[in-house]
Protein backbone atom coordinates (compact mmCIF):
# COMPACT_ATOMS: atom_id res chain seq x y z
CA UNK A 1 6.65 9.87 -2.35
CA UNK A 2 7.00 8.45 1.07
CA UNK A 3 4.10 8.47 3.27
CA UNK A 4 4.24 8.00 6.86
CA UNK A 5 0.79 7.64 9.28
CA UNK A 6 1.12 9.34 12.61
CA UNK A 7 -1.55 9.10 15.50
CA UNK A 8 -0.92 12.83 16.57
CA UNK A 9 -2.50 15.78 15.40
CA UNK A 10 -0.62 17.64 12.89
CA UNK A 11 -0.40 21.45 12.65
CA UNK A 12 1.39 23.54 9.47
CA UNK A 13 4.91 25.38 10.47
CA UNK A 14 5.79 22.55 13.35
CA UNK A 15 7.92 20.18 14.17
CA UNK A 16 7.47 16.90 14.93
CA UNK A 17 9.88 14.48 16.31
CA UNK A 18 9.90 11.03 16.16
CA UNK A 19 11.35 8.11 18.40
CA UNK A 20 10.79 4.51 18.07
CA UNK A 21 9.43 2.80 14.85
CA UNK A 22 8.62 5.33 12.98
CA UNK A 23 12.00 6.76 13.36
CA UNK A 24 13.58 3.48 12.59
CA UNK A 25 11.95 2.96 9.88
CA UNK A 26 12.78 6.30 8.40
CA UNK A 27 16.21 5.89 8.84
CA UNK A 28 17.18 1.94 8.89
CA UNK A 29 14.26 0.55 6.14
CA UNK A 30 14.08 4.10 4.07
CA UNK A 31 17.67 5.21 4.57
CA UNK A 32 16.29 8.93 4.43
CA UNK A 33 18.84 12.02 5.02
CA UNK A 34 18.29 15.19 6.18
CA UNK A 35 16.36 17.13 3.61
CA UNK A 36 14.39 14.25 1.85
CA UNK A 37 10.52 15.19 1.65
CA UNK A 38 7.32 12.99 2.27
CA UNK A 39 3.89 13.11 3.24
CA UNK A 40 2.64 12.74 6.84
CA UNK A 41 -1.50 12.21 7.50
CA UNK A 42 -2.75 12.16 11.04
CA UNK A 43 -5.55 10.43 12.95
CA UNK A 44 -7.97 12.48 10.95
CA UNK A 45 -6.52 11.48 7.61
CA UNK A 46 -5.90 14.95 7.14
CA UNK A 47 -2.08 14.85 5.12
CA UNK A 48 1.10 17.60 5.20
CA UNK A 49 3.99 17.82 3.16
CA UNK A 50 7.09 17.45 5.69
CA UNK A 51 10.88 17.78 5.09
CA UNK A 52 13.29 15.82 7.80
CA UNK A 53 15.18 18.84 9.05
CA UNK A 54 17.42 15.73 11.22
CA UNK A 55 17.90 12.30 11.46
CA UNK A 56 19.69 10.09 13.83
CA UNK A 57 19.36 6.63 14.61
CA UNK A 58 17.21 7.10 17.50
CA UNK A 59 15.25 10.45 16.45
CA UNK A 60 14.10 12.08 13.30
CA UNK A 61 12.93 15.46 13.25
CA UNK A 62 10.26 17.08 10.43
CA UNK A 63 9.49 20.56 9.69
CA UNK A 64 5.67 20.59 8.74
CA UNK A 65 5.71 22.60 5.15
CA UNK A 66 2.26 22.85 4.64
CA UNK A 67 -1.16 20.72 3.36
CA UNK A 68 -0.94 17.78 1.01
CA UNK A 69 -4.56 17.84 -0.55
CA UNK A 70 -4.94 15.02 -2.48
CA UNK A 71 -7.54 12.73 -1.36
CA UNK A 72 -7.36 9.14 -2.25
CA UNK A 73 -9.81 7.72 -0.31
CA UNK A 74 -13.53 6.36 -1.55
CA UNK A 75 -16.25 8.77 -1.95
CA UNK A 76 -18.95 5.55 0.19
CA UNK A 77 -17.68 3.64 3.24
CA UNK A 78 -16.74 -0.08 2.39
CA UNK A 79 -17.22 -2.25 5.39
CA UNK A 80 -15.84 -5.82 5.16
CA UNK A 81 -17.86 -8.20 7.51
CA UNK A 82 -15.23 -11.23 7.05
CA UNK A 83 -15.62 -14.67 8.38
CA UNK A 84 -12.72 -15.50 10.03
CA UNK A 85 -9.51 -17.23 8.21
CA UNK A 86 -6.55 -19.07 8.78
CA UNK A 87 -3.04 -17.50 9.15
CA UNK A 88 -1.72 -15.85 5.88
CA UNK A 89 -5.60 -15.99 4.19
CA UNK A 90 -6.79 -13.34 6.45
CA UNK A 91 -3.81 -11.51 6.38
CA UNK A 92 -3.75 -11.25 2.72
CA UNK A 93 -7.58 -10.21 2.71
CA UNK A 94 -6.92 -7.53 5.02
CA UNK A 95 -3.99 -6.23 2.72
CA UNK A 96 -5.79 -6.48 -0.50
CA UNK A 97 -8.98 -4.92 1.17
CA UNK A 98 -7.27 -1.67 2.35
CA UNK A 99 -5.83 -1.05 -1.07
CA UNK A 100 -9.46 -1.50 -2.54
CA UNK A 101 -10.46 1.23 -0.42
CA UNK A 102 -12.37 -0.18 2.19
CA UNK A 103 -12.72 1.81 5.54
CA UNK A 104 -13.40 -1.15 8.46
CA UNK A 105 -13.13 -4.65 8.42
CA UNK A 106 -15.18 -7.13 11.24
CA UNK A 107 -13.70 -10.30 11.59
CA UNK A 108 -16.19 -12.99 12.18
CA UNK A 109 -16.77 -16.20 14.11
CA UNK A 110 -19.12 -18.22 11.83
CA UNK A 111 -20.75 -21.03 12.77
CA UNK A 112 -17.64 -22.93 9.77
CA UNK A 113 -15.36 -20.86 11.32
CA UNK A 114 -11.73 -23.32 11.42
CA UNK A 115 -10.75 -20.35 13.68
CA UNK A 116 -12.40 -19.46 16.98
CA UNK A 117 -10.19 -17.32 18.41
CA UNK A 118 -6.46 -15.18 17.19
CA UNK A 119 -4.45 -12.47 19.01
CA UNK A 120 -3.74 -11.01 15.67
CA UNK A 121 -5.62 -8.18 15.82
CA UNK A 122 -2.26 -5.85 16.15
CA UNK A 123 -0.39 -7.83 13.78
CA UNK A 124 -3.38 -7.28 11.02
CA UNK A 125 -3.69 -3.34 12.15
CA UNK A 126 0.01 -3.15 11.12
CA UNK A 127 -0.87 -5.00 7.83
CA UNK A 128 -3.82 -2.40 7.22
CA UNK A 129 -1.40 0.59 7.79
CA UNK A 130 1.66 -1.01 5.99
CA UNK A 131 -0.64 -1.48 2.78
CA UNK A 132 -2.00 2.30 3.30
CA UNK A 133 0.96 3.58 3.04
CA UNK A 134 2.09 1.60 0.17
CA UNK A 135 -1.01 2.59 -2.03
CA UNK A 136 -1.18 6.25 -0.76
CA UNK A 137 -4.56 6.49 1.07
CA UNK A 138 -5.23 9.34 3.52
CA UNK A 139 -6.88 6.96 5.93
CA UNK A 140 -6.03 3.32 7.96
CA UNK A 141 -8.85 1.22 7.59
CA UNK A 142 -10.71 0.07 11.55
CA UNK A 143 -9.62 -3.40 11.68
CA UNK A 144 -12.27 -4.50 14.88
CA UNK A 145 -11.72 -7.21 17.32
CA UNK A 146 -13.22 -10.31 16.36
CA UNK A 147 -16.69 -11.02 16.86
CA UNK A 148 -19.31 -14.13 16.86
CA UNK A 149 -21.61 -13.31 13.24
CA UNK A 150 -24.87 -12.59 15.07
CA UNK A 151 -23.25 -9.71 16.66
CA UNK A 152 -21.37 -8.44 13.85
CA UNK A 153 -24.26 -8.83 11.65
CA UNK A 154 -26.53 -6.91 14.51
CA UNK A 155 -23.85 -4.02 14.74
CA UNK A 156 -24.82 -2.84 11.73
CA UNK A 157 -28.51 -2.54 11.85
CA UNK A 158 -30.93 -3.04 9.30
CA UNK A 159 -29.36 -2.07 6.19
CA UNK A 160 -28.75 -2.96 2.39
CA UNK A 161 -26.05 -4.84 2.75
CA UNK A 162 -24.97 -7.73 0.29
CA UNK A 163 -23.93 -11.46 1.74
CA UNK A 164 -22.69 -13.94 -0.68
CA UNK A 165 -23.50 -17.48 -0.90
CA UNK A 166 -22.04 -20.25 -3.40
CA UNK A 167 -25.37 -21.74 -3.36
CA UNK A 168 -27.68 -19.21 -4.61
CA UNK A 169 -28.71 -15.55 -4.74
CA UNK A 170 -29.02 -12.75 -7.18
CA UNK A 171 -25.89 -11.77 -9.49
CA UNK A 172 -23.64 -9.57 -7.40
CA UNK A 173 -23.12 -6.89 -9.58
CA UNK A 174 -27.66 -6.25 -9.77
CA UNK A 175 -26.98 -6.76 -5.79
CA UNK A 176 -24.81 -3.41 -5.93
CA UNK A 177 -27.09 -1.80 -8.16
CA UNK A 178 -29.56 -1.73 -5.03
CA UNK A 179 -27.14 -0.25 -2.74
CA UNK A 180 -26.38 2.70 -5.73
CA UNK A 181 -26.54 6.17 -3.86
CA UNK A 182 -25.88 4.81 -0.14
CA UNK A 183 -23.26 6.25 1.80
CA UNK A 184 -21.99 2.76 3.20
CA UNK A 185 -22.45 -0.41 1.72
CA UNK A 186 -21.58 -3.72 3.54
CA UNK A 187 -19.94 -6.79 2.21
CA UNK A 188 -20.66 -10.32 3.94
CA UNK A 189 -18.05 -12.75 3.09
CA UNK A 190 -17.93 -16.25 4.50
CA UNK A 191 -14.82 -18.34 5.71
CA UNK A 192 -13.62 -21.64 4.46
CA UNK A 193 -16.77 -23.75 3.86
CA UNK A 194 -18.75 -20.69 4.00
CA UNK A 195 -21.85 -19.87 5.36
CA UNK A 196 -24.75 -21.88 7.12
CA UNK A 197 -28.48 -21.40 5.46
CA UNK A 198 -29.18 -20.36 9.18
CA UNK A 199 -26.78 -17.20 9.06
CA UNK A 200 -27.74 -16.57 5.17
CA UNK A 201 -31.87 -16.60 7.01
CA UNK A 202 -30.45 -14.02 9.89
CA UNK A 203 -28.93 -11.95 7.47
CA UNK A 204 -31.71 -11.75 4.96
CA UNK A 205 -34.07 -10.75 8.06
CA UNK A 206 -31.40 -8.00 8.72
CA UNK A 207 -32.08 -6.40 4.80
CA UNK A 208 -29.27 -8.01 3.41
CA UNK A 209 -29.56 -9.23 -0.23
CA UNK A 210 -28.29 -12.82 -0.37
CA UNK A 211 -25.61 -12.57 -3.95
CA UNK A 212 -23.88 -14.99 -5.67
CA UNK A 213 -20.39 -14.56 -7.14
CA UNK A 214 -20.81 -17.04 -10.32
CA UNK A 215 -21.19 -20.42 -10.95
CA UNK A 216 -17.65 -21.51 -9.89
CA UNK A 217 -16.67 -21.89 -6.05
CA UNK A 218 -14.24 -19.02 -5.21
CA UNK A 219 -11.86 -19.63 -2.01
CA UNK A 220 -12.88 -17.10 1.02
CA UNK A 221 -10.13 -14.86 0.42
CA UNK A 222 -10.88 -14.80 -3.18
CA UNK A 223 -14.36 -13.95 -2.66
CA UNK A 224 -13.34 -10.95 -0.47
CA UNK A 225 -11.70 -9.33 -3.20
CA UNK A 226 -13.71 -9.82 -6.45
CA UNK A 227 -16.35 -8.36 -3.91
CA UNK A 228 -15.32 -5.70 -3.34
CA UNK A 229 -13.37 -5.22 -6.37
CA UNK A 230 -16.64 -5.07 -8.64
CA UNK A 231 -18.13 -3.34 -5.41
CA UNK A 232 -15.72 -0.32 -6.11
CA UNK A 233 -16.07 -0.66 -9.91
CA UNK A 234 -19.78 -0.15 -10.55
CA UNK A 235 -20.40 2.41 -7.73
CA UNK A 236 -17.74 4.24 -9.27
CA UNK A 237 -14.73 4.05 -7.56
CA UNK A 238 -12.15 1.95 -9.37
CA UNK A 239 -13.82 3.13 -12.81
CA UNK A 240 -13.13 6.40 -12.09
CA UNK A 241 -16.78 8.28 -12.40
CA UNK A 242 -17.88 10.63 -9.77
């Protein structure tokens, strides 16, 4: 079923009328009619069964039905401390982490960093809610403004957080075993040419375990997603235990 993201606070037995994109895209990219059903979720990530009650090409109008509990979102916080990437990499790390469940994402200037600076920030915050939508989560992943890696790394405390390294460290899947039982876990991940054995030293005085991902060299975006892919699988997520 459709499922649309709005930033305003949704109440049962209202109407709410849309202008803009979100009516455009119900009615130009969807082709909905008057009477088709979907799912709306708020700020909160709190979710409502709606029925368009009309639809023109400038306005739609839905009639609030009533709750929509189902609850697709991770039972831990995922955060995704990424070292910066070029064009289409980060873009596709950003999709692929928001269908793995993961609920913020720091982009990271790196001391290998090939890119300093990007205005993308809205451009990936559509990206996060586009792929939301598509895979049914309740919530849009924070996609933050880019930050150098000492601060990014310092925003989060001390804390058991995992940083991988293609040059050594424990196995990551004992690395998650450590974590087993926090609320959030954090996942390091380096750009193209990865990190410096300075940042892997300020990290590991920060409580981060350094991990490595195997014996072969995985490409930045690749390493984002195995990460968090076994991440989600051994904590329980994507294997479906409680």
């Amino acid at each position: 079923m459709t499922r649309l993201f709005l930033d305003e606070t949704i109440q049962s037995a209202k109407i709410v009328h849309l202008t803009g994109e979100k009516a455009h895209y119900l009615s130009h990219v969807l082709r909905c009619r008057a009477h088709d059903t979907l799912i709306v979720t708020d700020g909160s990530g709190a979710s409502y069964s709606a029925k368009i009650s009309a639809i023109t090409k400038k306005q739609t109008s839905l009639a609030i039905t009533g709750p929509f509990r189902q609850d697709n979102e991770s039972p831990f916080d995922v955060i995704l401390l990424q070292g910066l990437l070029k064009g289409e990499k980060m873009e596709l790390v950003i999709q692929k982490a928001t269908e793995l469940g993961v609920t913020e994402i720091a982009p990271m200037i790196t001391e290998r960093s090939q890119v300093r600076e990007t205005r993308k920030l809205q451009r990936w915050q559509k990206i996060a809610e586009e792929a939301s939508r598509q895979c049914g989560r309740n919530k849009i992943p924070l996609i933050r403004e880019p930050d150098v890696f000492e601060t990014t790394i310092a925003s989060q405390g001390l804390n058991k957080g995992i940083i991988c390294w293609e040059k050594e460290g424990a196995p990551f899947s004992a690395a998650v075993d450590k974590v087993k039982g926090e609320h959030t876990i954090v996942l390091c991940i380096g750009p193209e040419g990865g990190f410096s054995e300075k940042e892997i030293r300020t990290a590991a005085c920060r409580g981060y375990t350094v991990a490595s991902l195997g014996k072969r060299i995985l490409r930045a975006e690749t390493a984002a997603i195995v990460s968090i892919s076994i991440a989600q699988f051994v904590l329980g997520d994507l294997s479906g235990r409680e």
